[in-house]
PDB file of N, CA and C in Angstrom:
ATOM      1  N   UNK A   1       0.814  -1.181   0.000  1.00  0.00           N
ATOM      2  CA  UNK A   1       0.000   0.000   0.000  1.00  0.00           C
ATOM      3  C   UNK A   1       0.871   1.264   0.000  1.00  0.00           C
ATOM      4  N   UNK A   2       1.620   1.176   0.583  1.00  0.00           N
ATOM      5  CA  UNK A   2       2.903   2.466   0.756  1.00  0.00           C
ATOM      6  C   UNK A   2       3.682   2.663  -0.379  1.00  0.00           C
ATOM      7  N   UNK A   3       3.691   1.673  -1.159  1.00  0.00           N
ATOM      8  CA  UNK A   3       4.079   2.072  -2.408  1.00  0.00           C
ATOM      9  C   UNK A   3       3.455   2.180  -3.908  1.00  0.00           C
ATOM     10  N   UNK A   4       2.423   1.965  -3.248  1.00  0.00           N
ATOM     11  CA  UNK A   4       1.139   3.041  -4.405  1.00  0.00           C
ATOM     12  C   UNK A   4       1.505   4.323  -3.552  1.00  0.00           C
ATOM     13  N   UNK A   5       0.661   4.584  -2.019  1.00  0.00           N
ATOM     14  CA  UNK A   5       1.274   5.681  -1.955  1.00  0.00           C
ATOM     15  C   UNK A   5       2.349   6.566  -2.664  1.00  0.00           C
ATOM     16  N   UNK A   6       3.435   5.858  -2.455  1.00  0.00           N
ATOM     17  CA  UNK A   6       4.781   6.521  -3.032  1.00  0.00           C
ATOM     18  C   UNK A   6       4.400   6.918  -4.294  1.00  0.00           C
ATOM     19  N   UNK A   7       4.137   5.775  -5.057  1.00  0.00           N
ATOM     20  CA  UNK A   7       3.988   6.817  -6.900  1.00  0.00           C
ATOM     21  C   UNK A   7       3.028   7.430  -6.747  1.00  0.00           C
ATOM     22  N   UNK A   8       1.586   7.383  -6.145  1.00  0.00           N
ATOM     23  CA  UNK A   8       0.915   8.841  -6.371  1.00  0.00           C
ATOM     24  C   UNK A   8       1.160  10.075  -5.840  1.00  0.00           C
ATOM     25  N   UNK A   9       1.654   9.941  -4.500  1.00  0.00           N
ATOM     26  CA  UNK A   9       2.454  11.054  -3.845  1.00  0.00           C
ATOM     27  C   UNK A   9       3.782  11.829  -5.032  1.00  0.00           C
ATOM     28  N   UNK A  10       4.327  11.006  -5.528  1.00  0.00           N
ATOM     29  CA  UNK A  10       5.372  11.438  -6.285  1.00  0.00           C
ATOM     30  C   UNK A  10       4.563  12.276  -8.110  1.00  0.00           C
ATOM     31  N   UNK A  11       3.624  11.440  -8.454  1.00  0.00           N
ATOM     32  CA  UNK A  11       2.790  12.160  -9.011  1.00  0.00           C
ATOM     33  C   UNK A  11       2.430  13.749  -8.840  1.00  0.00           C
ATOM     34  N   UNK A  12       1.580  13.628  -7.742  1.00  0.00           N
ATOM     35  CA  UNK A  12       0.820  14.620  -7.655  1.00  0.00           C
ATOM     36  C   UNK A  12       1.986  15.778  -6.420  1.00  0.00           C
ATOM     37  N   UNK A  13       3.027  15.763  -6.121  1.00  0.00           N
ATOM     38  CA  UNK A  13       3.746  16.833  -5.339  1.00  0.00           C
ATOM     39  C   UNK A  13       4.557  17.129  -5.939  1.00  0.00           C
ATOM     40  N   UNK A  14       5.394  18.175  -5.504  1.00  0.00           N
ATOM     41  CA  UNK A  14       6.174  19.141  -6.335  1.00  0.00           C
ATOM     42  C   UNK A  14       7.462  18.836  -4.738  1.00  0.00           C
ATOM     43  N   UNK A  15       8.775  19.453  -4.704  1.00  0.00           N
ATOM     44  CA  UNK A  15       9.714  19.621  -3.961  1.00  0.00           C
ATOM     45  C   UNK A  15       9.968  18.908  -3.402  1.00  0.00           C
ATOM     46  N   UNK A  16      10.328  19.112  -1.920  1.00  0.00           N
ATOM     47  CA  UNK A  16      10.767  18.320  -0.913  1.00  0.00           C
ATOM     48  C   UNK A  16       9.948  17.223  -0.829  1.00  0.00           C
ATOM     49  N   UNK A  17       8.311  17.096  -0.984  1.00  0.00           N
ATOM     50  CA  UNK A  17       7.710  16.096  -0.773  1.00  0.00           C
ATOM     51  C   UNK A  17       7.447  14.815  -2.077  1.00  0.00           C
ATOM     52  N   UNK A  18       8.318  15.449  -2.912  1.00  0.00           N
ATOM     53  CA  UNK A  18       8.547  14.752  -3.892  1.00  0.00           C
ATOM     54  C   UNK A  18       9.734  13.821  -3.740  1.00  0.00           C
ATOM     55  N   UNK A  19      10.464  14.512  -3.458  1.00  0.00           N
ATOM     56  CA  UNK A  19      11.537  13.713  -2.196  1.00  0.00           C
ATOM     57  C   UNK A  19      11.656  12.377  -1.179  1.00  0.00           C
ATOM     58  N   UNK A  20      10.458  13.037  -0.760  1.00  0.00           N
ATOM     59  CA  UNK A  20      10.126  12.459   0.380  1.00  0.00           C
ATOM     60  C   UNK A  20       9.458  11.134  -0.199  1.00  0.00           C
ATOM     61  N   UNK A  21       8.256  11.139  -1.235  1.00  0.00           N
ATOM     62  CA  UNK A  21       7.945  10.262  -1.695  1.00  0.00           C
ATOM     63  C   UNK A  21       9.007   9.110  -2.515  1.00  0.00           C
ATOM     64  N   UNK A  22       9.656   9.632  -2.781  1.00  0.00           N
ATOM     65  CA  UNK A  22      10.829   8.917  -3.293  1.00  0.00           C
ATOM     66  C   UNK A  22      11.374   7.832  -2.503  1.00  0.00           C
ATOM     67  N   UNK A  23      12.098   8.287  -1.773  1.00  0.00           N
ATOM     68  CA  UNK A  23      12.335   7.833  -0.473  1.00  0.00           C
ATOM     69  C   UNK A  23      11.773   6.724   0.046  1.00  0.00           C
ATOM     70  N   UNK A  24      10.348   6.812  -0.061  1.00  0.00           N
ATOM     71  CA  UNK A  24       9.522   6.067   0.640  1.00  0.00           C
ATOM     72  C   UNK A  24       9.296   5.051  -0.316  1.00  0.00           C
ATOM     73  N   UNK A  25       9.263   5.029  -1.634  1.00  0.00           N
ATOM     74  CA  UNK A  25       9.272   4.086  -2.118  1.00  0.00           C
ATOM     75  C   UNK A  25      10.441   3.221  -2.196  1.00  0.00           C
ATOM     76  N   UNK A  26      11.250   3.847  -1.999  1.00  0.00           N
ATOM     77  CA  UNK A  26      12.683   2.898  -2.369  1.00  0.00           C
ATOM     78  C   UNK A  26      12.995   2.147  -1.485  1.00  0.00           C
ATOM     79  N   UNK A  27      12.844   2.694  -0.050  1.00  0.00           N
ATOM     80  CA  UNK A  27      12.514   2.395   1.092  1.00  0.00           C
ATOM     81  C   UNK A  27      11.653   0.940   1.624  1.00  0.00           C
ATOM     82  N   UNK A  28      10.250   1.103   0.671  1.00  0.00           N
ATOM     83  CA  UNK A  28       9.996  -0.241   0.162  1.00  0.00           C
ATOM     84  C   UNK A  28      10.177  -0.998  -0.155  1.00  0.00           C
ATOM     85  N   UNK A  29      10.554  -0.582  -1.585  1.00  0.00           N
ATOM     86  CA  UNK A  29      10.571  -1.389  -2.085  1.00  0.00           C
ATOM     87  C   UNK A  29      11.705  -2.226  -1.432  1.00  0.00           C
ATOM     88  N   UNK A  30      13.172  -1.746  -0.821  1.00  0.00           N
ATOM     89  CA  UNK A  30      14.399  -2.388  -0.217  1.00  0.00           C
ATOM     90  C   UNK A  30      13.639  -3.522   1.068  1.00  0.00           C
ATOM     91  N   UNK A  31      12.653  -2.818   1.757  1.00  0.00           N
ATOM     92  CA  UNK A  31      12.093  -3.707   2.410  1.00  0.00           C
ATOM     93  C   UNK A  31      11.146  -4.835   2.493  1.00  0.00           C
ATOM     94  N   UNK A  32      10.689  -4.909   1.239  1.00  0.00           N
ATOM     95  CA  UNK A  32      10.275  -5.933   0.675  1.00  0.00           C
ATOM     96  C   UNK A  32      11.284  -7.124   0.161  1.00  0.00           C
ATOM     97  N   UNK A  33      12.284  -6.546  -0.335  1.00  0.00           N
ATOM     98  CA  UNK A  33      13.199  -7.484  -0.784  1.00  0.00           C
ATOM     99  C   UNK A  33      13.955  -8.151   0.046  1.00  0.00           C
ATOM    100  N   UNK A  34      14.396  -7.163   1.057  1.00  0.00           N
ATOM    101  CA  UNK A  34      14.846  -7.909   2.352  1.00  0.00           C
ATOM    102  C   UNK A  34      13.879  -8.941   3.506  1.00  0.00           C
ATOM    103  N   UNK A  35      13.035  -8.903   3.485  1.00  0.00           N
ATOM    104  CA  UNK A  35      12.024  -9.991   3.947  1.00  0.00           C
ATOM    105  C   UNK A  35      12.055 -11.075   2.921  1.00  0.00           C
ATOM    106  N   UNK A  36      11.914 -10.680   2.086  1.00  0.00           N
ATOM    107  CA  UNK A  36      11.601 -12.272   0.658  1.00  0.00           C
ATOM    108  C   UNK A  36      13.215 -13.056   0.914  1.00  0.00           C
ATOM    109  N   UNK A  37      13.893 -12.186   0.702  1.00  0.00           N
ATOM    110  CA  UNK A  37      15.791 -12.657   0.634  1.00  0.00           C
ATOM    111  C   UNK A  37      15.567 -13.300   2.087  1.00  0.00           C
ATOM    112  N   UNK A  38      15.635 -12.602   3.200  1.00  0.00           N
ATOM    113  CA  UNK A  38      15.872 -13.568   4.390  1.00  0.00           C
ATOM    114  C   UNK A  38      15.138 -14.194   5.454  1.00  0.00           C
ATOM    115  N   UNK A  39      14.025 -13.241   5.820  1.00  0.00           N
ATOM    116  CA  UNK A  39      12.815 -13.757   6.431  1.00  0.00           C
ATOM    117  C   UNK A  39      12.461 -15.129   5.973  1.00  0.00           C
ATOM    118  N   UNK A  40      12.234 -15.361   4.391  1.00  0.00           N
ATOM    119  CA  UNK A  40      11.531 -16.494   4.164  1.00  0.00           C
ATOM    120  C   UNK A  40      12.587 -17.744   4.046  1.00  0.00           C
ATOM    121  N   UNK A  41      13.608 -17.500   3.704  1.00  0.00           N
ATOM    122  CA  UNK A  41      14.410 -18.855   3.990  1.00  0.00           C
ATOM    123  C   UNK A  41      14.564 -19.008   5.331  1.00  0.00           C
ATOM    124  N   UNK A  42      14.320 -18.008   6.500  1.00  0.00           N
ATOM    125  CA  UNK A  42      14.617 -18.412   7.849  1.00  0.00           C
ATOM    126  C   UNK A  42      13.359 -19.109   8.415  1.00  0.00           C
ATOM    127  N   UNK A  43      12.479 -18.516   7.891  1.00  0.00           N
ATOM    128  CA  UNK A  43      11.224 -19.154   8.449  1.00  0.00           C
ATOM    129  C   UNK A  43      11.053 -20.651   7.791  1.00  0.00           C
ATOM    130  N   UNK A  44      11.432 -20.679   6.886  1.00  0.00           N
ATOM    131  CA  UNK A  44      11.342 -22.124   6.403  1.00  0.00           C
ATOM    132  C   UNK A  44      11.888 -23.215   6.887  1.00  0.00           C
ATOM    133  N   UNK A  45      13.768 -22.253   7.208  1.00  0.00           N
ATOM    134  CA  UNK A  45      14.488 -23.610   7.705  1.00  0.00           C
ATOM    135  C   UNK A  45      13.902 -23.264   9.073  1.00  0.00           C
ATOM    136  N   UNK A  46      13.163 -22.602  10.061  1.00  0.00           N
ATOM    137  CA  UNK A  46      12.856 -22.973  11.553  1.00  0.00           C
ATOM    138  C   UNK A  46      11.860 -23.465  11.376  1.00  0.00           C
ATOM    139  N   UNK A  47      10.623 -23.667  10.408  1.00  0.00           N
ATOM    140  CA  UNK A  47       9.640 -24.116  10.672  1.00  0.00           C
ATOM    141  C   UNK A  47      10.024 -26.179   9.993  1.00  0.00           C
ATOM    142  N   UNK A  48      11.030 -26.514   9.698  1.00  0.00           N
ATOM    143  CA  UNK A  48      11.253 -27.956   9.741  1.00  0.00           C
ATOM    144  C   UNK A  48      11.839 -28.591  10.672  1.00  0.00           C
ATOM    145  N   UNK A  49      12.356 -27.899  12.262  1.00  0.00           N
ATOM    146  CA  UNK A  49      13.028 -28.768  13.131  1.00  0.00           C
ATOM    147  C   UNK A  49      11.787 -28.469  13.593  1.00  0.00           C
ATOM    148  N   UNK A  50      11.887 -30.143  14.065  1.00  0.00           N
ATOM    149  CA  UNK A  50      10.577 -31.083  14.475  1.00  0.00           C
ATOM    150  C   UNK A  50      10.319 -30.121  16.247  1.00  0.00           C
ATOM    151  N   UNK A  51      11.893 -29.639  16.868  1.00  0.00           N
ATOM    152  CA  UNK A  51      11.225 -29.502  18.230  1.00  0.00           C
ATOM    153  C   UNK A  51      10.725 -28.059  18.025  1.00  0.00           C
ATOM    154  N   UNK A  52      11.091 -27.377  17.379  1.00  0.00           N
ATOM    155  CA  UNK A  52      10.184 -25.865  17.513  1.00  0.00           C
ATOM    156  C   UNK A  52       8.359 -25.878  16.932  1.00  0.00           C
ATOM    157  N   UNK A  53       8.551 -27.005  16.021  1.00  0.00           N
ATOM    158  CA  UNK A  53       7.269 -27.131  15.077  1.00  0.00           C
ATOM    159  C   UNK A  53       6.309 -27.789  16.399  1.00  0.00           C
ATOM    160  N   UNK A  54       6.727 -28.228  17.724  1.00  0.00           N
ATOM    161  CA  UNK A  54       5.989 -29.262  18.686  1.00  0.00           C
ATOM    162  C   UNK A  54       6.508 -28.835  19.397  1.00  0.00           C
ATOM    163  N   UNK A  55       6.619 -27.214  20.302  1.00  0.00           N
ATOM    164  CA  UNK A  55       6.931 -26.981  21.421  1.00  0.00           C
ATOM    165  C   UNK A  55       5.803 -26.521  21.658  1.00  0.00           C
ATOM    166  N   UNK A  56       5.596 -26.942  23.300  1.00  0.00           N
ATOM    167  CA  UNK A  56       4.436 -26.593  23.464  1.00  0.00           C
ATOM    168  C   UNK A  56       4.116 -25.743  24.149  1.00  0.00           C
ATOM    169  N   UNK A  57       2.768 -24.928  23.333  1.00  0.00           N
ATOM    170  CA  UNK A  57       2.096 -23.511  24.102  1.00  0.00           C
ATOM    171  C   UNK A  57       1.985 -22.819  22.366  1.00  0.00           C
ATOM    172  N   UNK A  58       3.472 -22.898  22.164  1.00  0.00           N
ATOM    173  CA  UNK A  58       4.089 -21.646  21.295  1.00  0.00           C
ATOM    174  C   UNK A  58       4.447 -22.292  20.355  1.00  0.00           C
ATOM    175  N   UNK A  59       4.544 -23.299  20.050  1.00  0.00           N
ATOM    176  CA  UNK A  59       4.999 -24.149  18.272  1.00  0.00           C
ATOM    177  C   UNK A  59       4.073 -23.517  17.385  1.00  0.00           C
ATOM    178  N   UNK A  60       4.367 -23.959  15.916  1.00  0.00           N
ATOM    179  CA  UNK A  60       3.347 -24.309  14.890  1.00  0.00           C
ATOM    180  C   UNK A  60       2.473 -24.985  15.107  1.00  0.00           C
ATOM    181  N   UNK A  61       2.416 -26.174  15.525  1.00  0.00           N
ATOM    182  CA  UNK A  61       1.799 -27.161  15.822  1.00  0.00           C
ATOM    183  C   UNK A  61       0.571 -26.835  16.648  1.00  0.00           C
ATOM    184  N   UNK A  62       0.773 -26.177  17.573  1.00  0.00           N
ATOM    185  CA  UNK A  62       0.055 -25.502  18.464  1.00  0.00           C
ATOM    186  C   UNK A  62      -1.490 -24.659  18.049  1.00  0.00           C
ATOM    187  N   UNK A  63      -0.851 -24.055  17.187  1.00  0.00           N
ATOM    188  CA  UNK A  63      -1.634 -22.991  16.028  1.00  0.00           C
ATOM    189  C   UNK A  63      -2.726 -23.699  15.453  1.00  0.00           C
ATOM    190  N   UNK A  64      -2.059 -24.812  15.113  1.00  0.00           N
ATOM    191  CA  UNK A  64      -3.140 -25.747  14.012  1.00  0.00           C
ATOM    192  C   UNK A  64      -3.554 -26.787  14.097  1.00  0.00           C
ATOM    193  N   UNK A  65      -3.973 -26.717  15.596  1.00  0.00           N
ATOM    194  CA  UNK A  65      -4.303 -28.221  15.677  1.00  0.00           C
ATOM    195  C   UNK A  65      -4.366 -29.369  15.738  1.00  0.00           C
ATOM    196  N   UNK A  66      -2.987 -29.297  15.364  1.00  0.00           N
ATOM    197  CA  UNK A  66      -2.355 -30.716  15.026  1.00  0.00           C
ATOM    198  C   UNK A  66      -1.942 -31.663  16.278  1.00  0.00           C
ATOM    199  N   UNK A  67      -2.616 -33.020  16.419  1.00  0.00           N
ATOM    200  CA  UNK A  67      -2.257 -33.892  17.289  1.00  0.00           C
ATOM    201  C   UNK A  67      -0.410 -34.538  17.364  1.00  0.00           C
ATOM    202  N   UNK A  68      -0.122 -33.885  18.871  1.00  0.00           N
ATOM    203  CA  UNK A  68       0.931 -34.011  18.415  1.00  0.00           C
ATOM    204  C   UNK A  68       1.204 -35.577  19.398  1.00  0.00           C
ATOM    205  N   UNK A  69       2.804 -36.408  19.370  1.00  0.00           N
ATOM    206  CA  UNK A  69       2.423 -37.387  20.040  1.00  0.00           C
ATOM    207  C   UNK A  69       3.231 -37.147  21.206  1.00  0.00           C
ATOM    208  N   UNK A  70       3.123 -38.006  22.079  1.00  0.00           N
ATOM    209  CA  UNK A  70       3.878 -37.809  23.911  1.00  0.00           C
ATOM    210  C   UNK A  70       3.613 -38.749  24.158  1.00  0.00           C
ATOM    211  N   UNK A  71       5.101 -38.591  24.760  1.00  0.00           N
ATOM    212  CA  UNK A  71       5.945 -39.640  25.416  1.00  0.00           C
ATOM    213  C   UNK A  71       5.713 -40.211  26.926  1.00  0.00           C
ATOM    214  N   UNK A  72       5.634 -41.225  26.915  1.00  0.00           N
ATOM    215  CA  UNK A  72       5.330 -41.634  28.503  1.00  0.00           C
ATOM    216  C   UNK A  72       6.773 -42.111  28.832  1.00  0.00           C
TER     217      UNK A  72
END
């Protein structure tokens, strides 16, 4: 959404806030790329060890329902 913002802001202003819109898109857009680049390979490789995916309270597992098994 902030970077529609950005191009219509950059559209429709003149000076400094043209600037500013600039900024804000690039800004974005860098932060978009940096989540896709590392967020998602991290979340991927933490969401396959079995003990975070089945800790309990706070896992994945937790979230969704999933029957998990225990140990006697």
């Amino acid at each position: 959404m902030s970077l529609i913002g950005a191009v219509v802001l950059y559209e429709l202003a003149v000076g400094s806030v043209r600037g500013f819109a600039y900024f804000l898109g690039i800004s974005t857009a860098i932060d978009l790329l940096l989540a896709y680049c590392f967020m998602h390979p991290l979340v991927w490789l933490l969401a396959r060890r079995p003990s975070l995916v089945q800790m309990k309270g706070i896992g994945i597992a937790s979230g969704l329902d999933v029957a998990t098994e225990t140990h006697l």
